[in-house]
Structures are given as structure tokens and as C-alpha cells.
PDB file of N, CA and C in Angstrom:
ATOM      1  N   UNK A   1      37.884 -20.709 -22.564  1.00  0.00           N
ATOM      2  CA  UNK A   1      38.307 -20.241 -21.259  1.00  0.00           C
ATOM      3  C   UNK A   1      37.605 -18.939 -20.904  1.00  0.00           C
ATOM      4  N   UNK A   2      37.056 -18.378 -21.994  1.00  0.00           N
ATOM      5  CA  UNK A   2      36.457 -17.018 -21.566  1.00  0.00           C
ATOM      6  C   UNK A   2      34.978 -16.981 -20.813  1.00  0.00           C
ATOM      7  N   UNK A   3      34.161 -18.388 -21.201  1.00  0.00           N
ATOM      8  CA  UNK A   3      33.464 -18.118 -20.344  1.00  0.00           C
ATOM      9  C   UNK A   3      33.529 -18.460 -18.856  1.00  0.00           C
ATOM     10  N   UNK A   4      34.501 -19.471 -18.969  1.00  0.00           N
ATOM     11  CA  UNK A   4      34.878 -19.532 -17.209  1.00  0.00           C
ATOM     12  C   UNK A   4      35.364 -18.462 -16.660  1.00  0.00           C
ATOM     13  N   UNK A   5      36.221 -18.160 -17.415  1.00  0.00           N
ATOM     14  CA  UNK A   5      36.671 -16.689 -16.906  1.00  0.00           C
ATOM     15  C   UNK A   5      36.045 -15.323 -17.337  1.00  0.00           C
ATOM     16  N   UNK A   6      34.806 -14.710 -17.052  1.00  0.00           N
ATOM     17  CA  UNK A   6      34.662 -13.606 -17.955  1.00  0.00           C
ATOM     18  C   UNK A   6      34.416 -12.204 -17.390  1.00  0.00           C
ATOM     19  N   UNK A   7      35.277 -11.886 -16.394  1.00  0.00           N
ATOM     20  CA  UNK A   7      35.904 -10.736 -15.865  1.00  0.00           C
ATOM     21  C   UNK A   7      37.366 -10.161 -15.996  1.00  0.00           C
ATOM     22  N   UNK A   8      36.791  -9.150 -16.896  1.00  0.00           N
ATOM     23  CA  UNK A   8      38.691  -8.988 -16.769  1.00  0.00           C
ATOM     24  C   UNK A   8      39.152  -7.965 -15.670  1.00  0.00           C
ATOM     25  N   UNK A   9      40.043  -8.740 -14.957  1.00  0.00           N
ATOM     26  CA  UNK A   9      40.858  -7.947 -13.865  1.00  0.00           C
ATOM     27  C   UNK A   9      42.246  -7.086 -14.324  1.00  0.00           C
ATOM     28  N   UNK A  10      42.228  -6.370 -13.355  1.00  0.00           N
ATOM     29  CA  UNK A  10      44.083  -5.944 -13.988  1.00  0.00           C
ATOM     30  C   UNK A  10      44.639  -5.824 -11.915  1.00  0.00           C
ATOM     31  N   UNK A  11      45.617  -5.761 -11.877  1.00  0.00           N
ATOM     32  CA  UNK A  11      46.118  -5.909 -10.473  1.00  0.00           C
ATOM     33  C   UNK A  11      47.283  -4.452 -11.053  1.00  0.00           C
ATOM     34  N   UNK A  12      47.403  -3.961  -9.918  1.00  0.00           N
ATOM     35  CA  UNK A  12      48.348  -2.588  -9.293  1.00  0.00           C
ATOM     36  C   UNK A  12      49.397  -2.969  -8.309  1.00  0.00           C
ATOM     37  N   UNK A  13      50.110  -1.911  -8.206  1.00  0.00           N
ATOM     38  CA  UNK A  13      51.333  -1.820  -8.001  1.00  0.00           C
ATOM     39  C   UNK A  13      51.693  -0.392  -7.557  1.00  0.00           C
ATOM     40  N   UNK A  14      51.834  -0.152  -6.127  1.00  0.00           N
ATOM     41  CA  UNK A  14      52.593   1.342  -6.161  1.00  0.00           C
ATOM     42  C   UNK A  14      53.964   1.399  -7.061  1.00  0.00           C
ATOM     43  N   UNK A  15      53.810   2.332  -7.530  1.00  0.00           N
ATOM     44  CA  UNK A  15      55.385   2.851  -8.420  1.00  0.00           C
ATOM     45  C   UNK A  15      55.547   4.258  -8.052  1.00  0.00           C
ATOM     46  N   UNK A  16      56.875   5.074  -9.064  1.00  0.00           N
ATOM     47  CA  UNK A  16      57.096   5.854  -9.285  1.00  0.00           C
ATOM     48  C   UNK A  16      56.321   6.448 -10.817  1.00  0.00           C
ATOM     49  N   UNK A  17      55.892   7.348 -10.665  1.00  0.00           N
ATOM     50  CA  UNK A  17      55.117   7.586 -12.092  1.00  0.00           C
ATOM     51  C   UNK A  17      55.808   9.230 -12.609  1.00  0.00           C
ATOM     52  N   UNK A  18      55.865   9.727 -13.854  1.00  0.00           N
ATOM     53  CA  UNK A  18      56.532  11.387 -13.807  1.00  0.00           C
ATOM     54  C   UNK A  18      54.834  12.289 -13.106  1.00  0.00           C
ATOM     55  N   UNK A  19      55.242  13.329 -12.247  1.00  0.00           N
ATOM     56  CA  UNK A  19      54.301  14.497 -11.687  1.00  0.00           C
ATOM     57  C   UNK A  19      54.357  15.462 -12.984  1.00  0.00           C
ATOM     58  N   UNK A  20      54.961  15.353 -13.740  1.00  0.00           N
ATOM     59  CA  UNK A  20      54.249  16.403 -15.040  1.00  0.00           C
ATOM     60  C   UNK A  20      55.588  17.870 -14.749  1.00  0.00           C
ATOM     61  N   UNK A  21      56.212  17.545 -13.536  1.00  0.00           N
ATOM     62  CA  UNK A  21      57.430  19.043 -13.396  1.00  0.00           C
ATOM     63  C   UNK A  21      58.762  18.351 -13.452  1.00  0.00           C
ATOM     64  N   UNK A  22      59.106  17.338 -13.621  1.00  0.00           N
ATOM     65  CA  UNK A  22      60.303  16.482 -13.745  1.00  0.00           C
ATOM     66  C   UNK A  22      60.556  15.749 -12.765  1.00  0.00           C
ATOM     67  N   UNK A  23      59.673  15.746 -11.858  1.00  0.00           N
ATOM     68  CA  UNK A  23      59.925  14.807 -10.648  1.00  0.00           C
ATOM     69  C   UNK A  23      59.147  13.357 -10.789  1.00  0.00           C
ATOM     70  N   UNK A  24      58.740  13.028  -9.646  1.00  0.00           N
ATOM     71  CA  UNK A  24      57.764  11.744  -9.903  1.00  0.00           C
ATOM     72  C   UNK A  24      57.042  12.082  -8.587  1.00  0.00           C
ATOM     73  N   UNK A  25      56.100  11.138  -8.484  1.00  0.00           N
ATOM     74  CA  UNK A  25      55.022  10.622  -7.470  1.00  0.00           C
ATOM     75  C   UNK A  25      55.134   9.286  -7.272  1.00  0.00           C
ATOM     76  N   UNK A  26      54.412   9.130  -6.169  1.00  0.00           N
ATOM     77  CA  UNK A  26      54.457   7.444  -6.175  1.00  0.00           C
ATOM     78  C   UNK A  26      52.908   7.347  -6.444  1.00  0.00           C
ATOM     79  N   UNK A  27      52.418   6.124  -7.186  1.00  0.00           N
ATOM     80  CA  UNK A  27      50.817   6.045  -7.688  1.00  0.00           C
ATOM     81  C   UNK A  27      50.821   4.285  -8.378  1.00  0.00           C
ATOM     82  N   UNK A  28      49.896   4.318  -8.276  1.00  0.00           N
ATOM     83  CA  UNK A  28      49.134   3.152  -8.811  1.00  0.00           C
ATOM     84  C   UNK A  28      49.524   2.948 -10.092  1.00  0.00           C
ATOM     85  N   UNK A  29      50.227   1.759 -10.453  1.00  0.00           N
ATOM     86  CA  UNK A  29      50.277   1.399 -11.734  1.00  0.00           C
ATOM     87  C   UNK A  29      49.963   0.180 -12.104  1.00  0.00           C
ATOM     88  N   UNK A  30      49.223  -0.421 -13.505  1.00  0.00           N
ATOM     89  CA  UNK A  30      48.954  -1.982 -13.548  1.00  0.00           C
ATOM     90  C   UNK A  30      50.083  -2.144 -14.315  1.00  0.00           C
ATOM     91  N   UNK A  31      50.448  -3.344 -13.543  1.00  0.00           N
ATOM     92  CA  UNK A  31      51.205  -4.342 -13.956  1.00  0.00           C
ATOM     93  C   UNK A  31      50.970  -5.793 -14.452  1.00  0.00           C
ATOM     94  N   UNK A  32      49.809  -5.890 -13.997  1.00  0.00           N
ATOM     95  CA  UNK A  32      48.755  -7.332 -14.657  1.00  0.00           C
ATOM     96  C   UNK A  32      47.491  -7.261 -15.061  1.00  0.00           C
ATOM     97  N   UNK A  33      47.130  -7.818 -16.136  1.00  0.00           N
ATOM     98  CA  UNK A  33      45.583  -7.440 -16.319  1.00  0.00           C
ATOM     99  C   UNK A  33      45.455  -9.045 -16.989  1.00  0.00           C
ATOM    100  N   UNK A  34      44.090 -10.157 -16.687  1.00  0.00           N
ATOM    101  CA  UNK A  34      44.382 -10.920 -17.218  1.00  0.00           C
ATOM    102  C   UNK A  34      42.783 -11.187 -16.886  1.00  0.00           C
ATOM    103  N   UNK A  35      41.817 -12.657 -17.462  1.00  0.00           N
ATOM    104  CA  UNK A  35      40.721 -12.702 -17.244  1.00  0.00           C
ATOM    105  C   UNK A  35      40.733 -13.590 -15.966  1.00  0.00           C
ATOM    106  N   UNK A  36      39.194 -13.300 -15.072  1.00  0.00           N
ATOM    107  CA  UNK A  36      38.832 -14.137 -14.195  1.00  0.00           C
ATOM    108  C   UNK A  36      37.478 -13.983 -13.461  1.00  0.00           C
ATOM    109  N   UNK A  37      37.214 -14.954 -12.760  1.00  0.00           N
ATOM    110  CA  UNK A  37      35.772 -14.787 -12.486  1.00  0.00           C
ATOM    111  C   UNK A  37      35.342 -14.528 -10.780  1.00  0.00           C
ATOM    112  N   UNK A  38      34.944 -13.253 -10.716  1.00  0.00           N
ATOM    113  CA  UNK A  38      34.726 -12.960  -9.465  1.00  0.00           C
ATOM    114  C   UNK A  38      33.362 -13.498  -8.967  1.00  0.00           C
ATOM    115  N   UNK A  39      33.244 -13.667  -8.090  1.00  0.00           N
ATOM    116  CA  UNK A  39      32.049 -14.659  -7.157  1.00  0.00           C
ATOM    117  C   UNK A  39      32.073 -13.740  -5.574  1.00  0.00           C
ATOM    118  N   UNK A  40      30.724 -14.445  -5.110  1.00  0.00           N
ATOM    119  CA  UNK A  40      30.337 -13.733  -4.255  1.00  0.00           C
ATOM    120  C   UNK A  40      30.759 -15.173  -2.962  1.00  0.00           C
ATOM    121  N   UNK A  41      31.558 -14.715  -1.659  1.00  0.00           N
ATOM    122  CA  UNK A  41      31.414 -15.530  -0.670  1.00  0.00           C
ATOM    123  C   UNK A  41      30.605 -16.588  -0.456  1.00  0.00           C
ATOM    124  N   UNK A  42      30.834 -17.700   0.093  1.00  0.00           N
ATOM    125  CA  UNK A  42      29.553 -18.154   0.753  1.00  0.00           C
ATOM    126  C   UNK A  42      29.144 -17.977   2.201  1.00  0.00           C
ATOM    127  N   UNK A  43      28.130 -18.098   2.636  1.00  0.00           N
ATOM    128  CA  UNK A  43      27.980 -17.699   4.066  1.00  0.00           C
ATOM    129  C   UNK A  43      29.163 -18.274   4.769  1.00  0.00           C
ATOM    130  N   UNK A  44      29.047 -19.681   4.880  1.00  0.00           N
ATOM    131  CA  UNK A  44      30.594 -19.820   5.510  1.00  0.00           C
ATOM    132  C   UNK A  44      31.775 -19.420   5.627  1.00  0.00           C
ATOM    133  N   UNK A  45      31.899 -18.875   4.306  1.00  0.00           N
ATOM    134  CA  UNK A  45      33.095 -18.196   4.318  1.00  0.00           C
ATOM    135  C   UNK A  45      33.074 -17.012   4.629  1.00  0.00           C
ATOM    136  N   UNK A  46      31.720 -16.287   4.714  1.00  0.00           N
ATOM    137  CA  UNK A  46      31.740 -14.681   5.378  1.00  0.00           C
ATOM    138  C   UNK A  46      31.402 -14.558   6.914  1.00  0.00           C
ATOM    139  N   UNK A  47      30.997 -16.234   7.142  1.00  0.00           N
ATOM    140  CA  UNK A  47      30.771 -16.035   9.076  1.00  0.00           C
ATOM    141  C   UNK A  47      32.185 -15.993   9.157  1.00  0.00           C
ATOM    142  N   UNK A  48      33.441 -17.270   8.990  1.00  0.00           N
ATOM    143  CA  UNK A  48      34.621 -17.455   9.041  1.00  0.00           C
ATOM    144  C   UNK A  48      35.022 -16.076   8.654  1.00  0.00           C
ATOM    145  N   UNK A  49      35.314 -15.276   8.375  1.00  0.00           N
ATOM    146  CA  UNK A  49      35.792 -14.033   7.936  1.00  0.00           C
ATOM    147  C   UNK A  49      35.532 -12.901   9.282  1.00  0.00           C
ATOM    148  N   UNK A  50      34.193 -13.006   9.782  1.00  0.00           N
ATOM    149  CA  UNK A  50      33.674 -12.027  10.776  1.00  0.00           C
ATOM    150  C   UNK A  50      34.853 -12.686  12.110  1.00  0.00           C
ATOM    151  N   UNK A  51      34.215 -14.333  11.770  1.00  0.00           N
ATOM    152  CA  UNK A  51      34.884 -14.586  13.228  1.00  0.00           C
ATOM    153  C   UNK A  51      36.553 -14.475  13.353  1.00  0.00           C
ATOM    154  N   UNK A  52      37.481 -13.907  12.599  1.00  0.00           N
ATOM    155  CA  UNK A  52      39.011 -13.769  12.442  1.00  0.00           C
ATOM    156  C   UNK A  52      38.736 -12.331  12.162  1.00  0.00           C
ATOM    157  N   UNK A  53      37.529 -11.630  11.977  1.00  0.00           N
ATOM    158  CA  UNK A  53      37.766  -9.790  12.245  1.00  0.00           C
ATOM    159  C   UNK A  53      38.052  -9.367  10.911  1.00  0.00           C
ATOM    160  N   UNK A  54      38.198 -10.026  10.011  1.00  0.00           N
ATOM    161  CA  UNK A  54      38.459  -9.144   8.563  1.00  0.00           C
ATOM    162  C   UNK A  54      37.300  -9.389   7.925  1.00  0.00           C
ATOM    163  N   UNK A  55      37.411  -8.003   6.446  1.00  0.00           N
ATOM    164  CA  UNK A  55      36.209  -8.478   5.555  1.00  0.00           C
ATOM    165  C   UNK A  55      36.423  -8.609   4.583  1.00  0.00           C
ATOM    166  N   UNK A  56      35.421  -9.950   3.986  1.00  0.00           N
ATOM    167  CA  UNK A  56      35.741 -10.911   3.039  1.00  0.00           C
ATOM    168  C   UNK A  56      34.460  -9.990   1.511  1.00  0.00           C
ATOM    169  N   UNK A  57      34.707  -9.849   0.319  1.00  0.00           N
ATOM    170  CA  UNK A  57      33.818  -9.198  -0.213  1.00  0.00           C
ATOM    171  C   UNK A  57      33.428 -10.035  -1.474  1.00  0.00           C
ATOM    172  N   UNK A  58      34.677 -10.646  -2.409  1.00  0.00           N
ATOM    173  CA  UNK A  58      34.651 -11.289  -3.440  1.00  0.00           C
ATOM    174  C   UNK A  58      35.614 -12.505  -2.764  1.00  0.00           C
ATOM    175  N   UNK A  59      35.393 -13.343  -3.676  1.00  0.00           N
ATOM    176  CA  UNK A  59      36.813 -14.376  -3.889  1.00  0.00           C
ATOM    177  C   UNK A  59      36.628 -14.202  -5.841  1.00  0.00           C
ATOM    178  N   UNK A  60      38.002 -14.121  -5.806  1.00  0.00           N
ATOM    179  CA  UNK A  60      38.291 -14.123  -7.562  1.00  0.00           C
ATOM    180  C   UNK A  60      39.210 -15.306  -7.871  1.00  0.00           C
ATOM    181  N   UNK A  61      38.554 -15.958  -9.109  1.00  0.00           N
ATOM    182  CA  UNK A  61      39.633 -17.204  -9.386  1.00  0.00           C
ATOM    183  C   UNK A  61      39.799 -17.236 -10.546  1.00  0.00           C
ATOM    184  N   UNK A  62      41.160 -17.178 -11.063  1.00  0.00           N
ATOM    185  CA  UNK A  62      41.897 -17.160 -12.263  1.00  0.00           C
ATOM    186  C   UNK A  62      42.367 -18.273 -12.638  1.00  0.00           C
ATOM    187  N   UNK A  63      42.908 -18.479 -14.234  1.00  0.00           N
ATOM    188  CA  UNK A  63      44.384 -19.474 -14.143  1.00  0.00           C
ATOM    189  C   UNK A  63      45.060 -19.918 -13.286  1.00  0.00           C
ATOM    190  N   UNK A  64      46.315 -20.601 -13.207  1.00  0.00           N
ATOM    191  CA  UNK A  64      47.257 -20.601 -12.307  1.00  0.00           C
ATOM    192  C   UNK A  64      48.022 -20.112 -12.871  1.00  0.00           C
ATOM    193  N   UNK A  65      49.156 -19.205 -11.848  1.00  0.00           N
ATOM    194  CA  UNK A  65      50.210 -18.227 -11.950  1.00  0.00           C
ATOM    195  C   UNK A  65      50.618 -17.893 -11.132  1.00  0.00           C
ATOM    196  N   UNK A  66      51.903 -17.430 -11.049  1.00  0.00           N
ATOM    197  CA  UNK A  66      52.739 -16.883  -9.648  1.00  0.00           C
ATOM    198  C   UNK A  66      53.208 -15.639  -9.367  1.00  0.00           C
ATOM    199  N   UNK A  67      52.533 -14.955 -10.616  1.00  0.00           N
ATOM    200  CA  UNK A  67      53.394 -13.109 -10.361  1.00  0.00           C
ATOM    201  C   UNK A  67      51.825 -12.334  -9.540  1.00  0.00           C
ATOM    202  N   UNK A  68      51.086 -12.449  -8.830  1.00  0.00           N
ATOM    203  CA  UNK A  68      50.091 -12.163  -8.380  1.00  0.00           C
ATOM    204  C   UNK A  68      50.798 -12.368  -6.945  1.00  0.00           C
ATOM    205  N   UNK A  69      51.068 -10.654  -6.490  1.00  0.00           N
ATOM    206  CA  UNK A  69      51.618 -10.829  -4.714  1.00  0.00           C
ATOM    207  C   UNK A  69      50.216 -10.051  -4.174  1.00  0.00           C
ATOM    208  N   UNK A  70      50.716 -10.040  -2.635  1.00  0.00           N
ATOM    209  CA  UNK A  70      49.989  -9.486  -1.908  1.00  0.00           C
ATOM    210  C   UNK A  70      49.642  -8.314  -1.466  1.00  0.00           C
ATOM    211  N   UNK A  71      50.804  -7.508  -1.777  1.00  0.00           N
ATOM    212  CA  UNK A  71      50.680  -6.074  -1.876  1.00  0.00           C
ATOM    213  C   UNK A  71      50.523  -5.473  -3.108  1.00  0.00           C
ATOM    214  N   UNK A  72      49.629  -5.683  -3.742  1.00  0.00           N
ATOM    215  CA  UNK A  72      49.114  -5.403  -5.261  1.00  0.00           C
ATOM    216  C   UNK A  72      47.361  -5.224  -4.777  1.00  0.00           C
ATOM    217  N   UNK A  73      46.956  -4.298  -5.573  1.00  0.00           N
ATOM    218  CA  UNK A  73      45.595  -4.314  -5.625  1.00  0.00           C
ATOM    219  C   UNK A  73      44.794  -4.856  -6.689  1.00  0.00           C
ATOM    220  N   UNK A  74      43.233  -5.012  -6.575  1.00  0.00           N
ATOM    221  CA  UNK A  74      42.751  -5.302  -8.168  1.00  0.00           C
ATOM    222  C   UNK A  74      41.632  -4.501  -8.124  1.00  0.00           C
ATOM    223  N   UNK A  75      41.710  -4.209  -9.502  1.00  0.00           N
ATOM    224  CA  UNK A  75      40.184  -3.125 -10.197  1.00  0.00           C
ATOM    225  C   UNK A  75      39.563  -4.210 -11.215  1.00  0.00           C
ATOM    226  N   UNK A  76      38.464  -4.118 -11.010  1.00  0.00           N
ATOM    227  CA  UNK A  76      37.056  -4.279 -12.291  1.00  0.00           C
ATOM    228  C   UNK A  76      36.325  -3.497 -12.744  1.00  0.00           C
ATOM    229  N   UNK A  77      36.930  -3.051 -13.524  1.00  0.00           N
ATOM    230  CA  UNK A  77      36.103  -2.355 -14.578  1.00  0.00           C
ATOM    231  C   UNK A  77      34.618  -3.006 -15.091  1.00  0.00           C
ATOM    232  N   UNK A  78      33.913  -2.186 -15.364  1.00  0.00           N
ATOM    233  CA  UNK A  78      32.545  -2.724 -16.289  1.00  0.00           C
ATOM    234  C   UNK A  78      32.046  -1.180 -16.326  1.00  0.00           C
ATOM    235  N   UNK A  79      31.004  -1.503 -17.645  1.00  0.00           N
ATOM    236  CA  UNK A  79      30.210  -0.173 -17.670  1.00  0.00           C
ATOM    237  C   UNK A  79      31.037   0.493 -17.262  1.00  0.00           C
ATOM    238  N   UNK A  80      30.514   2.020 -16.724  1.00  0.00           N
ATOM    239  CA  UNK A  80      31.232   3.480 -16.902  1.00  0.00           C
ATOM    240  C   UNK A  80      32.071   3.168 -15.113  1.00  0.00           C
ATOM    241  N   UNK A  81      31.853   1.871 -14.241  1.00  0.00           N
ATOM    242  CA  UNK A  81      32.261   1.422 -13.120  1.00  0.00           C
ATOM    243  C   UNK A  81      33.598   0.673 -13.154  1.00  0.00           C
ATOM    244  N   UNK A  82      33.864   1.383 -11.553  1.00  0.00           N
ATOM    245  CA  UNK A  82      35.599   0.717 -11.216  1.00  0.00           C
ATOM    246  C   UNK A  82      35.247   0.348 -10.424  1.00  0.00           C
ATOM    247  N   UNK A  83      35.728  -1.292  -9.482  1.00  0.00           N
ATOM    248  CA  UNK A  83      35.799  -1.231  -8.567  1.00  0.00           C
ATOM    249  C   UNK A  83      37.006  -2.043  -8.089  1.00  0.00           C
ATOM    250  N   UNK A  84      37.561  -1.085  -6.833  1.00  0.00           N
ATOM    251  CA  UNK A  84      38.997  -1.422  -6.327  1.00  0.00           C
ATOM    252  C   UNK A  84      38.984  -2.433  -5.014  1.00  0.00           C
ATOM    253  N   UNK A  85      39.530  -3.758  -5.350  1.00  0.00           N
ATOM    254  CA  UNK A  85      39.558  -4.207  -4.016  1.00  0.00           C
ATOM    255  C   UNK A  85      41.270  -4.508  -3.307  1.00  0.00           C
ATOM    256  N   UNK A  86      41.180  -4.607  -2.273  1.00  0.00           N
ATOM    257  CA  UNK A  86      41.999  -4.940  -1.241  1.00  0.00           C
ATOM    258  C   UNK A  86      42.651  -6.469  -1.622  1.00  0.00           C
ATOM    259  N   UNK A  87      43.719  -7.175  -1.085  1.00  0.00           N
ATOM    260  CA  UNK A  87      43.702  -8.415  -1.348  1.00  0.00           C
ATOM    261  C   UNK A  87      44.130  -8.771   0.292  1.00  0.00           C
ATOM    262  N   UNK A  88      43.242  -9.947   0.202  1.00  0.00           N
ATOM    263  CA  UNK A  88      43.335 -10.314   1.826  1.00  0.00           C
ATOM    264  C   UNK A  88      43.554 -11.989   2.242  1.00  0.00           C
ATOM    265  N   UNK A  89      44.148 -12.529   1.295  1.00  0.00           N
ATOM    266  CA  UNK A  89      45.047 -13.441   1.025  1.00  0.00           C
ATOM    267  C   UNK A  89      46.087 -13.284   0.336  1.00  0.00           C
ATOM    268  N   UNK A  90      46.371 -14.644   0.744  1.00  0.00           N
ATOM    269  CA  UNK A  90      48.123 -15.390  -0.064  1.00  0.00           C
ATOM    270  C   UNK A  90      47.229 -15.546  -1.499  1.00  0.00           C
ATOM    271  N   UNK A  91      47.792 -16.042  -2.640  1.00  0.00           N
ATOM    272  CA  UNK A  91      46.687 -16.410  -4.041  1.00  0.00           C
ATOM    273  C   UNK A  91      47.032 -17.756  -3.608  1.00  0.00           C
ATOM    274  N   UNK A  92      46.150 -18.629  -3.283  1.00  0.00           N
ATOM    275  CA  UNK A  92      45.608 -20.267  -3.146  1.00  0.00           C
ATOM    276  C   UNK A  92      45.408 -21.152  -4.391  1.00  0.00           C
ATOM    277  N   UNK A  93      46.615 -22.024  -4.246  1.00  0.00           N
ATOM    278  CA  UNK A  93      46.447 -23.166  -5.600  1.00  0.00           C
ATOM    279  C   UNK A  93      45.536 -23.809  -5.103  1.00  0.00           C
ATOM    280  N   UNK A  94      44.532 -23.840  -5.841  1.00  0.00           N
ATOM    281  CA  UNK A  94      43.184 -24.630  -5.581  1.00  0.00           C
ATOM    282  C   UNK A  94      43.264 -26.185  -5.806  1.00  0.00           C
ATOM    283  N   UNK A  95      43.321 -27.014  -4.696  1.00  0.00           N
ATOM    284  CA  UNK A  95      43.179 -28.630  -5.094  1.00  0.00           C
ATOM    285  C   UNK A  95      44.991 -29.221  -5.097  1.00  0.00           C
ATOM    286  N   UNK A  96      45.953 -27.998  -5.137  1.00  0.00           N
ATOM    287  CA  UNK A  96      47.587 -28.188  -5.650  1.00  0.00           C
ATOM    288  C   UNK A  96      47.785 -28.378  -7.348  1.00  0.00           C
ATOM    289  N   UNK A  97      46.904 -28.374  -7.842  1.00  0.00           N
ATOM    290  CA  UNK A  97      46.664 -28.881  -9.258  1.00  0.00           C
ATOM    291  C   UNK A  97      47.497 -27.732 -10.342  1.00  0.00           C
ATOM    292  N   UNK A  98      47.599 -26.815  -9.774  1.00  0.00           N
ATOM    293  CA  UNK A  98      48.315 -25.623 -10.960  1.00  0.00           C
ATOM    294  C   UNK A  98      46.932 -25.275 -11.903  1.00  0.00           C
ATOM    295  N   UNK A  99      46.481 -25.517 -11.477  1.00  0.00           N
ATOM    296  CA  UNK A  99      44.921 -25.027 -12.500  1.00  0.00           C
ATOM    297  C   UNK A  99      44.350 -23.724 -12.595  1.00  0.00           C
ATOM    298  N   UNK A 100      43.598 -24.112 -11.229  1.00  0.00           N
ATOM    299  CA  UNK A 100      42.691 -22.444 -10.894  1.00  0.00           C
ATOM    300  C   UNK A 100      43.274 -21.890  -9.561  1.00  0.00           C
ATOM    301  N   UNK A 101      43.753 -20.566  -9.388  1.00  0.00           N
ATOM    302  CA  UNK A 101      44.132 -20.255  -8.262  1.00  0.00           C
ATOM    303  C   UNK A 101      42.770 -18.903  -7.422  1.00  0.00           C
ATOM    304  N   UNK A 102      42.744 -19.198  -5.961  1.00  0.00           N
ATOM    305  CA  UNK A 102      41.895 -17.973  -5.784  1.00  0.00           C
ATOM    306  C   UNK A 102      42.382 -17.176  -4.958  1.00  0.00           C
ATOM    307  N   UNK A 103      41.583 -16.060  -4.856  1.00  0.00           N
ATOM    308  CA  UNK A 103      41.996 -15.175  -4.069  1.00  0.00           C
ATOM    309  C   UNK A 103      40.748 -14.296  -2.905  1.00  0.00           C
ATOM    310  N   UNK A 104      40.808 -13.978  -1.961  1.00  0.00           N
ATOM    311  CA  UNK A 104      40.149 -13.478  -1.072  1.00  0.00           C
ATOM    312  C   UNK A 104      40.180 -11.994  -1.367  1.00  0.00           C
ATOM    313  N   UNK A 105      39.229 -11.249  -1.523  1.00  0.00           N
ATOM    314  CA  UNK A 105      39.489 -10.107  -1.775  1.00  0.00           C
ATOM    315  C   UNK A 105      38.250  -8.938  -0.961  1.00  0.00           C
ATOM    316  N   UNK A 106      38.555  -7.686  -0.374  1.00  0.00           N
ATOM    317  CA  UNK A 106      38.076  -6.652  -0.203  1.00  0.00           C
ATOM    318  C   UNK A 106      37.329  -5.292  -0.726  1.00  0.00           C
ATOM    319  N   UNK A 107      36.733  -4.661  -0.347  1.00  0.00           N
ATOM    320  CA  UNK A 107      36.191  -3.680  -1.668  1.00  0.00           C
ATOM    321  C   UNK A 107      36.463  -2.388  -0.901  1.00  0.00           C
ATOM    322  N   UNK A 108      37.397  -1.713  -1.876  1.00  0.00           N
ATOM    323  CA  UNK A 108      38.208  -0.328  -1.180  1.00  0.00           C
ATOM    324  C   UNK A 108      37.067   0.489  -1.419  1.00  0.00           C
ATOM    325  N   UNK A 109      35.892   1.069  -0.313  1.00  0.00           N
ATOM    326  CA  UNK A 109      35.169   2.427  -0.879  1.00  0.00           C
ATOM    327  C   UNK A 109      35.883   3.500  -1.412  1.00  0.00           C
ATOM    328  N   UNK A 110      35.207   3.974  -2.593  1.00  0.00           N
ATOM    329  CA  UNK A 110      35.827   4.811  -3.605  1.00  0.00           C
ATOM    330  C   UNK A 110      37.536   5.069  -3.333  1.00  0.00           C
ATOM    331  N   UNK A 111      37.600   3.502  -4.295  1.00  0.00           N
ATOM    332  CA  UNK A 111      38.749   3.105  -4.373  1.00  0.00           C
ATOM    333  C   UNK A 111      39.360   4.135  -5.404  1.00  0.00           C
TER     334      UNK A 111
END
């Protein structure tokens, strides 16, 4: 499975985290980290994207699973690099099969 999948993602979560004086902050926390394989659009899917006004950057497709919401973010790490994207879908059971699910995703500049 690792080479189908060989990106590891982790997905975020605003929380409460401690500020270091006894209080808290609210901040980014992962709550999922699991493998998957990010891909680049296809034209179709990045004209379709222009023409509904949003932007489309990756699609990422994992396992199937259901704790992956929409108000969660995802980072990829590699090398000494992060990169944070947006999620700009529902996560899509691919085919209905419970197999591979994907996702539409954004790229937060210096996320």
C-alpha cells in the first residue's frame, strides 16, 4: 500500500493549545496523519474549477475513511518543506466502493 500511497499527510484542527502563562490559544493541532498520494489536477478539472471561481491545486487520494471533515486542513511535509493546503471539498468515495477516497485541495501561501 505504500507505494500507492507514498505521501504522508497529517490533517489539522483548530483547538485550544496551553500559551505557556496558564491560559490557552486557539492553534492548529493534528489530529490525523495517515499515507496518501497527492497528484496534480487535470486540465479539466482546473478549467472546471476556474469556471465555479475557486482554486483547485492538488487532489489527494487516500484509503477509505470517514473522520476526514471539511474544516480541517492538510500539511506535507518533505525535505526541510511544509506545505499547507485548504480543503475545498466534501472527501469523495471514489466509484462508492469504500476503497479510495479523494479530496480537492488548495495551497495556503506560507501556510
Amino acid at each position: 500500500m505504500h507505494e500507492e500511497f507514498p505521501h504522508h499527510i497529517e490533517f489539522q484542527t483548530l483547538g485550544k493549545v496551553p500559551d505557556g502563562g496558564g491560559g490557552y490559544k486557539e492553534d492548529w493541532v493534528t489530529v490525523l496523519d495517515f499515507n496518501g498520494f497527492l497528484d496534480t489536477p487535470t486540465s479539466q478539472e482546473l478549467f472546471q474549477a476556474q469556471q465555479l471561481n475557486y482554486t483547485l491545486d492538488r487532489n489527494l487520494f487516500y484509503p477509505y475513511r470517514t473522520d476526514v471533515k471539511e474544516q480541517m486542513r492538510c500539511l506535507y511535509r518533505y525535505d526541510s518543506t511544509v506545505e499547507t493546503y485548504e480543503l475545498v471539498s466534501k472527501p469523495q468515495d471514489q466509484g462508492g466502493q469504500r476503497e479510495i477516497m479523494k479530496l480537492m485541495l488548495k495551497l495556503v501561501p506560507n501556510g
